[in-house]
Structures are given as C-alpha cells and as structure tokens.
PDB file of N, CA and C in Angstrom:
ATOM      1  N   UNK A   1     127.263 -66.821-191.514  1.00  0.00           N
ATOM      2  CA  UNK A   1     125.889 -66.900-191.048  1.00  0.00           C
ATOM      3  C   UNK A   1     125.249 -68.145-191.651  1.00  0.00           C
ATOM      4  N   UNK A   2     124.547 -68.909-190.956  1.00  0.00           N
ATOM      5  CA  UNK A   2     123.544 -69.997-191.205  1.00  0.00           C
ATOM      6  C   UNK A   2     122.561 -69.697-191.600  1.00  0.00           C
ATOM      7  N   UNK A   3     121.832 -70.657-192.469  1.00  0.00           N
ATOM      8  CA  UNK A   3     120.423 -70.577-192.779  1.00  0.00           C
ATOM      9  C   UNK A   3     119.922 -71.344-193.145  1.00  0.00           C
ATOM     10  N   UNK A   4     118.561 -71.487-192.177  1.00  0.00           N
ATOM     11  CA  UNK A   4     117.695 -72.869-192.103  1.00  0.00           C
ATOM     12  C   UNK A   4     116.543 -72.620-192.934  1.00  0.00           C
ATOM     13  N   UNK A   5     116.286 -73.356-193.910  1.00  0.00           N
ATOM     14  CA  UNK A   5     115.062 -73.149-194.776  1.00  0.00           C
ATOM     15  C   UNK A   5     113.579 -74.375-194.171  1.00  0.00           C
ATOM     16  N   UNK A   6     112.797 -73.842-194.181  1.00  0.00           N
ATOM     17  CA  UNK A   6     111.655 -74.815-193.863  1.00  0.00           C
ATOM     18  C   UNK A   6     110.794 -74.756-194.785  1.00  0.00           C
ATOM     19  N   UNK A   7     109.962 -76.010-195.709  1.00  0.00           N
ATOM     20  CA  UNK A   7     109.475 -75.820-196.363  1.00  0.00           C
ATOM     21  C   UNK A   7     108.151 -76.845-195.502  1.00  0.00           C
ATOM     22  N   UNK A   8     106.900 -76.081-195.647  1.00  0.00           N
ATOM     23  CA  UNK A   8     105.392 -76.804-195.376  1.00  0.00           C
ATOM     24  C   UNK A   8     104.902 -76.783-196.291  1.00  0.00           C
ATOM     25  N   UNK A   9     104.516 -77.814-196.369  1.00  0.00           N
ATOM     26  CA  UNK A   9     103.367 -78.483-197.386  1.00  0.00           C
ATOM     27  C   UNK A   9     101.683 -77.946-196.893  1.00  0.00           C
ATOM     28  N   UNK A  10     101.379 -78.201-195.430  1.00  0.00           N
ATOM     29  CA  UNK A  10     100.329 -78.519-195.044  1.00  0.00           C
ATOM     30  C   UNK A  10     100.180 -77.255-193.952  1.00  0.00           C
ATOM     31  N   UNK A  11      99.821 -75.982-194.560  1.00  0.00           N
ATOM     32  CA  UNK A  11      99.950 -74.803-193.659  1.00  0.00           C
ATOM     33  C   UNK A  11      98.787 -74.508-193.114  1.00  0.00           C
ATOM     34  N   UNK A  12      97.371 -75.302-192.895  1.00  0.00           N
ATOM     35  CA  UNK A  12      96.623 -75.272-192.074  1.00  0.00           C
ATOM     36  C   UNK A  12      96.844 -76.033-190.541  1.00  0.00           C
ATOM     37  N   UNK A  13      98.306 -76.272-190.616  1.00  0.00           N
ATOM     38  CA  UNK A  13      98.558 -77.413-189.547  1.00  0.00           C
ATOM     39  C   UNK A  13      99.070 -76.287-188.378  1.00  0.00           C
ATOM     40  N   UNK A  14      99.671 -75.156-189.148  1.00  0.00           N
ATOM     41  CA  UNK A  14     100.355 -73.805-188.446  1.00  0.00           C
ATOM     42  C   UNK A  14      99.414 -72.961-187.588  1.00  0.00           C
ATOM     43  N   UNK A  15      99.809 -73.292-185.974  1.00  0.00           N
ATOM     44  CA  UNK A  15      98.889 -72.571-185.187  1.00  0.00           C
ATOM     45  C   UNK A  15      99.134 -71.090-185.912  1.00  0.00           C
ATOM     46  N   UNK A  16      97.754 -70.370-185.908  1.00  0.00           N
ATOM     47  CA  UNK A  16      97.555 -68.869-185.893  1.00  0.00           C
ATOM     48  C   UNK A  16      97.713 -68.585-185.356  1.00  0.00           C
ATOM     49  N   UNK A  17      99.008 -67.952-184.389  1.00  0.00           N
ATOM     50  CA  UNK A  17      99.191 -66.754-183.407  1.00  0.00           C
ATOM     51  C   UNK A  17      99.966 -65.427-183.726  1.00  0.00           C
ATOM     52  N   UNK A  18      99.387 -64.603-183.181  1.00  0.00           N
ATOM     53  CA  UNK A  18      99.521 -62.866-183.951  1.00  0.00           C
ATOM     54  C   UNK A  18     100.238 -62.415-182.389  1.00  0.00           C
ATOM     55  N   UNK A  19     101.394 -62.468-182.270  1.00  0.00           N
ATOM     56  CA  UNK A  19     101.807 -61.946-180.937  1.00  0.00           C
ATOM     57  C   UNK A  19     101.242 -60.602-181.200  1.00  0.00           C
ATOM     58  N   UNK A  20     101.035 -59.273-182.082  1.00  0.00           N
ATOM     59  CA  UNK A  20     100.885 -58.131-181.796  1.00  0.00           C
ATOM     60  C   UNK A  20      99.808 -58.156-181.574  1.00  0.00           C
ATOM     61  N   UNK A  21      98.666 -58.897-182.200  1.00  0.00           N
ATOM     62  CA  UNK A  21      97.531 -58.959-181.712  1.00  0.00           C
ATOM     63  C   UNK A  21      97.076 -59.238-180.239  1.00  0.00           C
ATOM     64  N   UNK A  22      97.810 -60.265-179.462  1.00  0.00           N
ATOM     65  CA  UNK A  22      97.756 -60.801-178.121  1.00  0.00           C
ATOM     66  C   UNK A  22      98.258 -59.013-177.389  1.00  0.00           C
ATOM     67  N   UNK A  23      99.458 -58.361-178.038  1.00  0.00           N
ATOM     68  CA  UNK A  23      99.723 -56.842-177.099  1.00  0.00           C
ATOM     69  C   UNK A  23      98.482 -55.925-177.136  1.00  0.00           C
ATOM     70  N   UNK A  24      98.407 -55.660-178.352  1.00  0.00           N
ATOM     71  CA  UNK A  24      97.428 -55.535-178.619  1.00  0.00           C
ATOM     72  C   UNK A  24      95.774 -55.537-177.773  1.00  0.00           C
ATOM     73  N   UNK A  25      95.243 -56.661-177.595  1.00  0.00           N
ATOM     74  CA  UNK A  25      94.455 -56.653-176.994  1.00  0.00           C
ATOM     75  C   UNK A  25      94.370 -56.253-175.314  1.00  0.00           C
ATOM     76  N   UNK A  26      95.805 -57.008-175.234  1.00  0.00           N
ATOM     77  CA  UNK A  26      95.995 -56.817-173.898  1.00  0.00           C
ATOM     78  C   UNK A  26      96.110 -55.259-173.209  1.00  0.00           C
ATOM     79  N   UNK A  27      96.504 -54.440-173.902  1.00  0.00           N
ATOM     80  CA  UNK A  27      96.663 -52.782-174.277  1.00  0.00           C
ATOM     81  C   UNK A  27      95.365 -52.241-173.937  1.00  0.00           C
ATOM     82  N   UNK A  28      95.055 -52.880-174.981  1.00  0.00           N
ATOM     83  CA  UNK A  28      93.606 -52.761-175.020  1.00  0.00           C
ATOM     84  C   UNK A  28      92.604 -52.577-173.637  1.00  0.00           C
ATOM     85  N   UNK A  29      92.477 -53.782-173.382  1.00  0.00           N
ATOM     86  CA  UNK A  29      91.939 -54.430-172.049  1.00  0.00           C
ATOM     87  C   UNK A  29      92.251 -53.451-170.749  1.00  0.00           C
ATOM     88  N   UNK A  30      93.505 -53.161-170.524  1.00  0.00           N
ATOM     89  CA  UNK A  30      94.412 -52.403-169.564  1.00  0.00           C
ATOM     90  C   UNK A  30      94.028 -50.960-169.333  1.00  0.00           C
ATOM     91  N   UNK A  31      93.514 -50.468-170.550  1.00  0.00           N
ATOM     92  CA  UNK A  31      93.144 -49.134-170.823  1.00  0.00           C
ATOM     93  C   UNK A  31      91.899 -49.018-170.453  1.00  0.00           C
ATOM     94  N   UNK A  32      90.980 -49.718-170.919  1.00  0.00           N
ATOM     95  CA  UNK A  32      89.706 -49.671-170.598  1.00  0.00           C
ATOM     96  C   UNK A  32      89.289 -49.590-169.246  1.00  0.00           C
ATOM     97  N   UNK A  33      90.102 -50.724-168.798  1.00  0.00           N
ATOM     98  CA  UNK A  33      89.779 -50.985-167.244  1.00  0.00           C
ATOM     99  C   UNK A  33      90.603 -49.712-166.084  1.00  0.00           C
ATOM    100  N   UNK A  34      91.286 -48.927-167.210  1.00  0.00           N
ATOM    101  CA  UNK A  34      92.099 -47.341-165.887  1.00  0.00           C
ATOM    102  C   UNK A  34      91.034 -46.603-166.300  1.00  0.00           C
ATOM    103  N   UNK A  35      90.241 -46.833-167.676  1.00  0.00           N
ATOM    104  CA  UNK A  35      88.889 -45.579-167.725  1.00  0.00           C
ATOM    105  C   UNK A  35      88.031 -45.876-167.183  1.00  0.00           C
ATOM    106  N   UNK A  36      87.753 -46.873-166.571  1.00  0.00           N
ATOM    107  CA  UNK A  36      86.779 -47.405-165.263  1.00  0.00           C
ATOM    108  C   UNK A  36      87.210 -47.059-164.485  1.00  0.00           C
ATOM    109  N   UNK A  37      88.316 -47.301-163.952  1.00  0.00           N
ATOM    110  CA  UNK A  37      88.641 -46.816-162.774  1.00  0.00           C
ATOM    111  C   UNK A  37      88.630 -45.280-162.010  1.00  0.00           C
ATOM    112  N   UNK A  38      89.000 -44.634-163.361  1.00  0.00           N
ATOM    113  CA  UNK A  38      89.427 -43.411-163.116  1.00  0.00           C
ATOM    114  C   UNK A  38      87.740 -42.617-163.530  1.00  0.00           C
ATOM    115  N   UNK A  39      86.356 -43.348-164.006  1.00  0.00           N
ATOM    116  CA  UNK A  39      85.368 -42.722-164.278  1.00  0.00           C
ATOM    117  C   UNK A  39      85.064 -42.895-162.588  1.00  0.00           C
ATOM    118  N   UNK A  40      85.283 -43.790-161.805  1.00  0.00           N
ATOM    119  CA  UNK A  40      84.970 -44.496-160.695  1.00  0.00           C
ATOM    120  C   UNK A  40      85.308 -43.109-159.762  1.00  0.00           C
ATOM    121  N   UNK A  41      86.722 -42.947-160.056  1.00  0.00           N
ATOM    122  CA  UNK A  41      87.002 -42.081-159.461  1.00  0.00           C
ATOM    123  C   UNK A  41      86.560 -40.598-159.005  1.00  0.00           C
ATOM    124  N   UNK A  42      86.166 -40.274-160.207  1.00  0.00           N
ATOM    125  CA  UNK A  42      85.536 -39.381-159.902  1.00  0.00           C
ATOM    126  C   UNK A  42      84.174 -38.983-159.865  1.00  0.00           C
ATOM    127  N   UNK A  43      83.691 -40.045-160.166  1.00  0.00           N
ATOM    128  CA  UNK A  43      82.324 -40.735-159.267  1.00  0.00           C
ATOM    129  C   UNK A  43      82.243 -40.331-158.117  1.00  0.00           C
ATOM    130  N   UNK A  44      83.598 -40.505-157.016  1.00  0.00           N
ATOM    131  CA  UNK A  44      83.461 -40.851-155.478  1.00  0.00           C
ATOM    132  C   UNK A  44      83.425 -42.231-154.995  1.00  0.00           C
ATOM    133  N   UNK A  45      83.237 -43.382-156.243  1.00  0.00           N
ATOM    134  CA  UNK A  45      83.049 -44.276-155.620  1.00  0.00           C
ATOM    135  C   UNK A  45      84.195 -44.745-155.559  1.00  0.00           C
ATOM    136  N   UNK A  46      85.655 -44.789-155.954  1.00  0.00           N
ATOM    137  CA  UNK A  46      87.014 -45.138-155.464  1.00  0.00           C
ATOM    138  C   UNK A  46      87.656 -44.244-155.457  1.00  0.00           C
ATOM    139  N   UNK A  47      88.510 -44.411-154.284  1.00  0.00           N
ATOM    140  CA  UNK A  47      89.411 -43.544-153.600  1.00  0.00           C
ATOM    141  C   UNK A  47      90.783 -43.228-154.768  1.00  0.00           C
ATOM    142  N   UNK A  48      91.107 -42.199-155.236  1.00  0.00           N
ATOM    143  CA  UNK A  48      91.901 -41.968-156.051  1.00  0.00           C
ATOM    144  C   UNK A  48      93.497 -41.545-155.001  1.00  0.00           C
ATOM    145  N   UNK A  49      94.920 -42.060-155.617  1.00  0.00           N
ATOM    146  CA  UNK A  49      95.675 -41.396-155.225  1.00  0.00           C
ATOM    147  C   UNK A  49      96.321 -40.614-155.707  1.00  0.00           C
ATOM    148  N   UNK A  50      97.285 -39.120-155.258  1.00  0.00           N
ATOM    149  CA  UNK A  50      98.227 -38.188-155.702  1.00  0.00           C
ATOM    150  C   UNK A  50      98.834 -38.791-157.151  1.00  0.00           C
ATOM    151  N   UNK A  51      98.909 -37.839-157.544  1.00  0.00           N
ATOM    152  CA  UNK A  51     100.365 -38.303-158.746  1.00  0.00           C
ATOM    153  C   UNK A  51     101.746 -38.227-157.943  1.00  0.00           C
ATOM    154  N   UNK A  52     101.832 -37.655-156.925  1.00  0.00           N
ATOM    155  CA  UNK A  52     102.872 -37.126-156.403  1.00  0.00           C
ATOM    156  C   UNK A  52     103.260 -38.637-155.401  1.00  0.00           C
ATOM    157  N   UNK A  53     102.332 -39.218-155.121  1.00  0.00           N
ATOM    158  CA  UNK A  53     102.185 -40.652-154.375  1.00  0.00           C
ATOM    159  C   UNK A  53     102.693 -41.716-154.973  1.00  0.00           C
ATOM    160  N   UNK A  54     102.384 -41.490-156.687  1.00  0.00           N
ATOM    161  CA  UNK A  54     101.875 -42.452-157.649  1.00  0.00           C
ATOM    162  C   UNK A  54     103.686 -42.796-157.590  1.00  0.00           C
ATOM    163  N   UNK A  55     103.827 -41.377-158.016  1.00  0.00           N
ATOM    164  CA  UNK A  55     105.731 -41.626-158.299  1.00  0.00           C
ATOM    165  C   UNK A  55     106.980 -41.457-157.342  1.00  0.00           C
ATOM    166  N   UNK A  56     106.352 -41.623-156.345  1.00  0.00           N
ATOM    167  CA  UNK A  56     107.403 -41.396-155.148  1.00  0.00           C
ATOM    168  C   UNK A  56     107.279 -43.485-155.235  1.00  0.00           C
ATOM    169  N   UNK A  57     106.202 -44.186-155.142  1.00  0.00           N
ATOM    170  CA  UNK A  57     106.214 -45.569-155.114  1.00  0.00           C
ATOM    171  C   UNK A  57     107.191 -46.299-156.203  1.00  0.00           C
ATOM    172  N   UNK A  58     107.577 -45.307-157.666  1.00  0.00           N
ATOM    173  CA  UNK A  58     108.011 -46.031-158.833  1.00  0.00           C
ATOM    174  C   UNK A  58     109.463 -45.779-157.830  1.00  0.00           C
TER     175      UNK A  58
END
C-alpha cells in the first residue's frame, strides 16, 4: 500500500466544504417541500395520488 502525505502550511487557502452538510441540507430542503405538499394535499388544493399508484410506477 502507498501513502501520500500532504503537508499545508497555509490552511485558510482550503475551500470549506462539508459534503454531509450539502446531504444534509439537501434532506432537509426535500422534506420540507413533501410537508407542503402533502399539507396542500389535504387542503384540497393538490391532487394527491394512491400509494398503490405511487408503487406500481417504482
């Protein structure tokens, strides 16, 4: 097995990215917007379909 060592000096140069954070939000986001949907739903104001519909399509 190999192994590459990297050493930085200057670690404000290192973009900040949090991939779990990016799922995360995105999770996030996804959820919110089916509890809209589904408050919508039974509102009346959008047409809801079967579960039985839902998974005959998967």
């Amino acid at each position: 097995m190999e192994q590459v060592i990297l050493n930085i000096k200057n670690k404000s140069k290192i973009p900040k990215v949090n991939p779990a954070g990016i799922k995360k939000t995105k999770v996030l986001k996804g959820l919110e917007q089916s509890v809209k949907e589904v408050n919508l739903i039974k509102a009346g104001k959008l047409k809801g379909i079967p579960a039985k519909d839902l998974l005959n399509e998967l």
